[in-house]
Protein backbone atom coordinates (compact mmCIF):
# COMPACT_ATOMS: atom_id res chain seq x y z
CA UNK A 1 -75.36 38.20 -6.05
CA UNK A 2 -79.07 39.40 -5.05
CA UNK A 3 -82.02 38.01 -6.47
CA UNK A 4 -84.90 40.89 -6.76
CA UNK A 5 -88.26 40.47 -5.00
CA UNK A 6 -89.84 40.23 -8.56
CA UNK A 7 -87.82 36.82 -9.65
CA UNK A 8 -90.36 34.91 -11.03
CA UNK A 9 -89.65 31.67 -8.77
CA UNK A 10 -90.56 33.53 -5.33
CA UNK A 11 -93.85 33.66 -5.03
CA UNK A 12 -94.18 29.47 -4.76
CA UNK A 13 -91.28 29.49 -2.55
CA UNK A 14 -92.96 30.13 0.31
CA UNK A 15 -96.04 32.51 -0.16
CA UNK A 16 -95.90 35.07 1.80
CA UNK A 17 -92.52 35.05 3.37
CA UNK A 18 -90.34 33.92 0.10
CA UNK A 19 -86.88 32.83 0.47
CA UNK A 20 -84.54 32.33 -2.68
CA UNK A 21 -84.64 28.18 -3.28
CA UNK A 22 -81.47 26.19 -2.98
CA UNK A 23 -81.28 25.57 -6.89
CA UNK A 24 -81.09 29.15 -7.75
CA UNK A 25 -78.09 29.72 -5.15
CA UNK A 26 -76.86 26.87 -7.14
CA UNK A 27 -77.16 28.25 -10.46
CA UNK A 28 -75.02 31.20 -9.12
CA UNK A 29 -72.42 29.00 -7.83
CA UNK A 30 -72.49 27.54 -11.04
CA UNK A 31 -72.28 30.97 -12.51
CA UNK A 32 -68.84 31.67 -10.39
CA UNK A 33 -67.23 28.52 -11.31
CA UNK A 34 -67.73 29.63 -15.26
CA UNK A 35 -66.40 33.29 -14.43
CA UNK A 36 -63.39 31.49 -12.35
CA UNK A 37 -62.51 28.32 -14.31
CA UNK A 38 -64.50 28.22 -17.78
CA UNK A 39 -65.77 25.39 -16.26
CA UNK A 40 -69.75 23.97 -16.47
CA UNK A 41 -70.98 22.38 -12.71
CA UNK A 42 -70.34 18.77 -13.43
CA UNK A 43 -71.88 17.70 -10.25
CA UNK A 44 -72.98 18.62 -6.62
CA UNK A 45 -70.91 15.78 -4.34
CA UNK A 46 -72.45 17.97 -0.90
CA UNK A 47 -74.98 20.91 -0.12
CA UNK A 48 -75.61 22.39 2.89
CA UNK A 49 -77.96 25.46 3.57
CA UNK A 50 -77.65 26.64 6.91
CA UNK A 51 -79.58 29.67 6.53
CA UNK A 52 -82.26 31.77 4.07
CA UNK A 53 -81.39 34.03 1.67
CA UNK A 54 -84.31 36.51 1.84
CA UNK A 55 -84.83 38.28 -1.85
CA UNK A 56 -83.00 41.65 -2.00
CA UNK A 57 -80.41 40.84 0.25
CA UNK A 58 -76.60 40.80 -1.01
CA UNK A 59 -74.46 37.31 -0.47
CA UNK A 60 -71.35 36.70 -2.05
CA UNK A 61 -70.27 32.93 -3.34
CA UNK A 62 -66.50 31.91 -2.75
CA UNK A 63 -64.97 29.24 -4.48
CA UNK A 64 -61.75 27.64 -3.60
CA UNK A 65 -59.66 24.40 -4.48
CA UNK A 66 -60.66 21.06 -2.33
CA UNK A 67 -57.85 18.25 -2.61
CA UNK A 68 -59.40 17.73 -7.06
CA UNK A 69 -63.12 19.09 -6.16
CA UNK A 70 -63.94 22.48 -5.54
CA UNK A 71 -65.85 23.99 -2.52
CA UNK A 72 -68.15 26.32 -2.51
CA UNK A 73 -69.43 29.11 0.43
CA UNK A 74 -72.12 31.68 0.11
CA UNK A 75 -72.17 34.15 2.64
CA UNK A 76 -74.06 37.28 3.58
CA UNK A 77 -71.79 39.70 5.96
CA UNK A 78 -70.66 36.86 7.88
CA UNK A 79 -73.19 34.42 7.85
CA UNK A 80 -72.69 31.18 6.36
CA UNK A 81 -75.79 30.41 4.21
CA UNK A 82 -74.78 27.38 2.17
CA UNK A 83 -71.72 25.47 1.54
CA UNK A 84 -70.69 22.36 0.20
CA UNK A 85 -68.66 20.42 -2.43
CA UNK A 86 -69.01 20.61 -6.45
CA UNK A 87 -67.24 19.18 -9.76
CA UNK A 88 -66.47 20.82 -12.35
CA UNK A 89 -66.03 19.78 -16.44
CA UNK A 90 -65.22 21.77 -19.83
């Protein structure tokens, strides 16, 4: 994933020195778990962002199986910048 500098939600997120917001890293976990499982996000149990995605960098989200819930990473190189626990439904 990489979210261009023009995205239209950057500029009031932070002026000046944007960083891509939480809920659009969401939306492309949400994106994976359709690709992966033809599933819609249900529900976000646990987020955690640990560092900034800075618009035109590359990060890759991984999804894997968590005892019925799925958990989610999204990394750049190998920097953890969110992770965290989702549901999915059909």
């Amino acid at each position: 994933m990489c979210v261009p500098p023009e995205h239209p939600c950057l500029p009031g997120h932070f002026p000046g020195h944007p960083l891509v917001p939480g809920v659009l890293l969401l939306e492309h976990v949400a994106k994976a778990l359709r690709d992966w499982r033809a599933q819609r996000l249900a529900r976000v149990l646990e987020a955690k962002f640990l560092a900034p995605l800075h618009p035109g960098e590359h990060a890759e989200v991984e999804l894997g199986d968590a005892a019925g819930r799925i958990r989610f990473e999204i990394r750049r190189e190998d920097i953890v910048l969110a992770r965290g626990l989702i549901e999915g439904a059909a």
